[in-house]
C-alpha atoms as a PDB file:
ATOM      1  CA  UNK A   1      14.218 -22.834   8.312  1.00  0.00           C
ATOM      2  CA  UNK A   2      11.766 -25.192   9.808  1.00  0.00           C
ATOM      3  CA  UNK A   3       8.414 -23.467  10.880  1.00  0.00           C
ATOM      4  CA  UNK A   4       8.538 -24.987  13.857  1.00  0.00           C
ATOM      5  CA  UNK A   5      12.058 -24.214  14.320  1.00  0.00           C
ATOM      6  CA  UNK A   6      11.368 -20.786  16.902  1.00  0.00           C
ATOM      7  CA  UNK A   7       9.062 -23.556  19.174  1.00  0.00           C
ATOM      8  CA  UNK A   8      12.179 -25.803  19.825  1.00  0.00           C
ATOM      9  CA  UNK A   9      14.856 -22.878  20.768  1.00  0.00           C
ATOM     10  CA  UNK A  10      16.215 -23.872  24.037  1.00  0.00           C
ATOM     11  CA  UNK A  11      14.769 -20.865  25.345  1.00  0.00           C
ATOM     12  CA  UNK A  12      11.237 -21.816  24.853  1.00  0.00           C
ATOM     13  CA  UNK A  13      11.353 -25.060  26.054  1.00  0.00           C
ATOM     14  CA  UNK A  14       8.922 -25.814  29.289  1.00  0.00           C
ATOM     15  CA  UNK A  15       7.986 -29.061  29.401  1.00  0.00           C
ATOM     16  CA  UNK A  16       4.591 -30.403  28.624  1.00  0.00           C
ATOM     17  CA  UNK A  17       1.766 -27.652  27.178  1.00  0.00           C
ATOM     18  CA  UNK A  18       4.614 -25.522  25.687  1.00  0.00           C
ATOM     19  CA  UNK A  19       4.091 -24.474  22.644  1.00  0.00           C
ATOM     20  CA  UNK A  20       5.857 -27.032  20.757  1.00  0.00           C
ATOM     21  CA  UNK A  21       3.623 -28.673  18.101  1.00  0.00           C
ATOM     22  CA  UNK A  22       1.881 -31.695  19.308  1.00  0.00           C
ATOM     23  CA  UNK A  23       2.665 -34.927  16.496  1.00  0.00           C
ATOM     24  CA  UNK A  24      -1.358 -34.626  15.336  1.00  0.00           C
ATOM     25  CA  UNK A  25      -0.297 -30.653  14.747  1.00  0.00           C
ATOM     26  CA  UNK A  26       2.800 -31.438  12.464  1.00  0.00           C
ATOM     27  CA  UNK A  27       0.591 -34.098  10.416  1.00  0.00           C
ATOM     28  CA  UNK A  28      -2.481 -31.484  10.257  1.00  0.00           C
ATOM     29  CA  UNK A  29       0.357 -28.315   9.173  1.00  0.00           C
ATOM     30  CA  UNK A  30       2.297 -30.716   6.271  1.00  0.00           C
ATOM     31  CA  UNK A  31      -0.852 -31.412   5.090  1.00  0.00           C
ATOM     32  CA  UNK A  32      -0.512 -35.376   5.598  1.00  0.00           C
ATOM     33  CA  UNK A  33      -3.411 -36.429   6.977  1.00  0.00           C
ATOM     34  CA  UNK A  34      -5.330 -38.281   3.539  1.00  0.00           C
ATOM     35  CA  UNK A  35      -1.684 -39.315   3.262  1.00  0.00           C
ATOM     36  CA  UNK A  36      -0.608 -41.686   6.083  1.00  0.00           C
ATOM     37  CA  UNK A  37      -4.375 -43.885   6.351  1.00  0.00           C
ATOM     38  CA  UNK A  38      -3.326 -47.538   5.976  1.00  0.00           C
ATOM     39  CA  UNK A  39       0.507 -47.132   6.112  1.00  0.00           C
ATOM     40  CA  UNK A  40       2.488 -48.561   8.911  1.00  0.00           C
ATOM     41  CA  UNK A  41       4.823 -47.038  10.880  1.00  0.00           C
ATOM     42  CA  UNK A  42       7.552 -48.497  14.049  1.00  0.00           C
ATOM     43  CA  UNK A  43       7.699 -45.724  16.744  1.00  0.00           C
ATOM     44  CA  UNK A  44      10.326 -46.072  19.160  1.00  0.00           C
ATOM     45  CA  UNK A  45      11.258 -44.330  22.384  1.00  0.00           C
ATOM     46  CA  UNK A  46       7.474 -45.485  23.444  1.00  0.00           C
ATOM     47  CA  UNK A  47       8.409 -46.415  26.942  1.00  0.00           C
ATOM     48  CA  UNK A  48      11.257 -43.846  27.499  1.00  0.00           C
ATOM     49  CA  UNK A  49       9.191 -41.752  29.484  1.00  0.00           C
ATOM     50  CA  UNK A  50       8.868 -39.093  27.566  1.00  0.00           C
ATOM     51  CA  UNK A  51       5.442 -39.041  26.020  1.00  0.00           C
ATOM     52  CA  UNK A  52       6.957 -38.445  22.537  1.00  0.00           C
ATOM     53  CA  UNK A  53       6.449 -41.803  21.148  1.00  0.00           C
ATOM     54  CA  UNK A  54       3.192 -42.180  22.927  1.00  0.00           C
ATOM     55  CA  UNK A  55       2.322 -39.006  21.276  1.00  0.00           C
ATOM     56  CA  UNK A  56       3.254 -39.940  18.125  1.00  0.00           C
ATOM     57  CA  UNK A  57       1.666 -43.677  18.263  1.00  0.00           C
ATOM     58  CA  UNK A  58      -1.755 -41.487  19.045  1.00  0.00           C
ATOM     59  CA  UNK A  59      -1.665 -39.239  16.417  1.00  0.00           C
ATOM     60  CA  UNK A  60      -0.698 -41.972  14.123  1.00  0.00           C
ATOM     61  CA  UNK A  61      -3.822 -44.068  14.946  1.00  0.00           C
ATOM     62  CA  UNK A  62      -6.110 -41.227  15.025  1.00  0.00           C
ATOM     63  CA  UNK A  63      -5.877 -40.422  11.299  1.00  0.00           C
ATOM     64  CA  UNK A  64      -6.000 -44.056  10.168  1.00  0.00           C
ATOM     65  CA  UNK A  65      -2.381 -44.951  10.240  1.00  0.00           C
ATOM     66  CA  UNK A  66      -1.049 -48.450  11.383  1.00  0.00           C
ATOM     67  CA  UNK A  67       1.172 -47.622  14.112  1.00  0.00           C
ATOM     68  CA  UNK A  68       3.519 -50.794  15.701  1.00  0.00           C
ATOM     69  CA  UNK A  69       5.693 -49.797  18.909  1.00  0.00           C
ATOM     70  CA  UNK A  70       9.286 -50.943  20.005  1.00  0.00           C
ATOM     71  CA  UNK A  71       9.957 -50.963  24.151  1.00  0.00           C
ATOM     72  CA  UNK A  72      12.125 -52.758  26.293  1.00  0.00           C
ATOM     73  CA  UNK A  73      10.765 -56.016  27.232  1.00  0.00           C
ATOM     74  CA  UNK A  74      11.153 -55.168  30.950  1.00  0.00           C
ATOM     75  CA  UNK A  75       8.911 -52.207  29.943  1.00  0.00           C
ATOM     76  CA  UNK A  76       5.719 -52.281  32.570  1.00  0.00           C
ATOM     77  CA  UNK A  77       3.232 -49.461  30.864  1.00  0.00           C
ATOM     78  CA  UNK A  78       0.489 -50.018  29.192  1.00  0.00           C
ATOM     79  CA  UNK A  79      -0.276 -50.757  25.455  1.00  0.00           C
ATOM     80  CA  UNK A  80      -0.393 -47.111  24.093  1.00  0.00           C
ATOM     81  CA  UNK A  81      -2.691 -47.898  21.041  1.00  0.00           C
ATOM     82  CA  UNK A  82      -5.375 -49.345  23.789  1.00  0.00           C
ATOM     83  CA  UNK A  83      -4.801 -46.065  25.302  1.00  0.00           C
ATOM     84  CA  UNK A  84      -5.600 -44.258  21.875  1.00  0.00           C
ATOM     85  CA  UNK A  85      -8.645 -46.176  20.966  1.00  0.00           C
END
């Protein structure tokens, strides 16, 4: 079973600052961050509302990677990766 697995039961689920891993976290624990520099990677669900993707996208650019985002053209928020920079 997943490490993170006990962090995602229903039962522990509270919104933002639970104490579900944030995306940097996951790359940091699986060891991946030499790994990803220079790759590129689509995120979706970037303008969803739910800071997932946004999360993600960060995390992403942080450690080097080439992050590109999908949203709905009728989509008003920002550019996340001028957000990140």
């Amino acid at each position: 079973m997943s490490c993170y697995a006990e962090a995602h039961k229903i039962t522990n689920l509270r919104g933002p600052e639970d104490a579900r891993p944030t995306a940097l976290e996951v790359i940091k624990d699986e060891s991946l961050l030499d790994k990803l520099t220079n790759k590129v990677f689509l995120v979706t669900s970037v303008s969803s509302g739910i800071d997932i993707g946004i999360d993600t996208l960060r995390a992403l650019h942080t450690i080097g990677g080439r992050p590109q985002h999908a949203q709905r053209p009728e989509s008003r928020r920002p550019n996340p990766l001028q957000e990140a920079s």
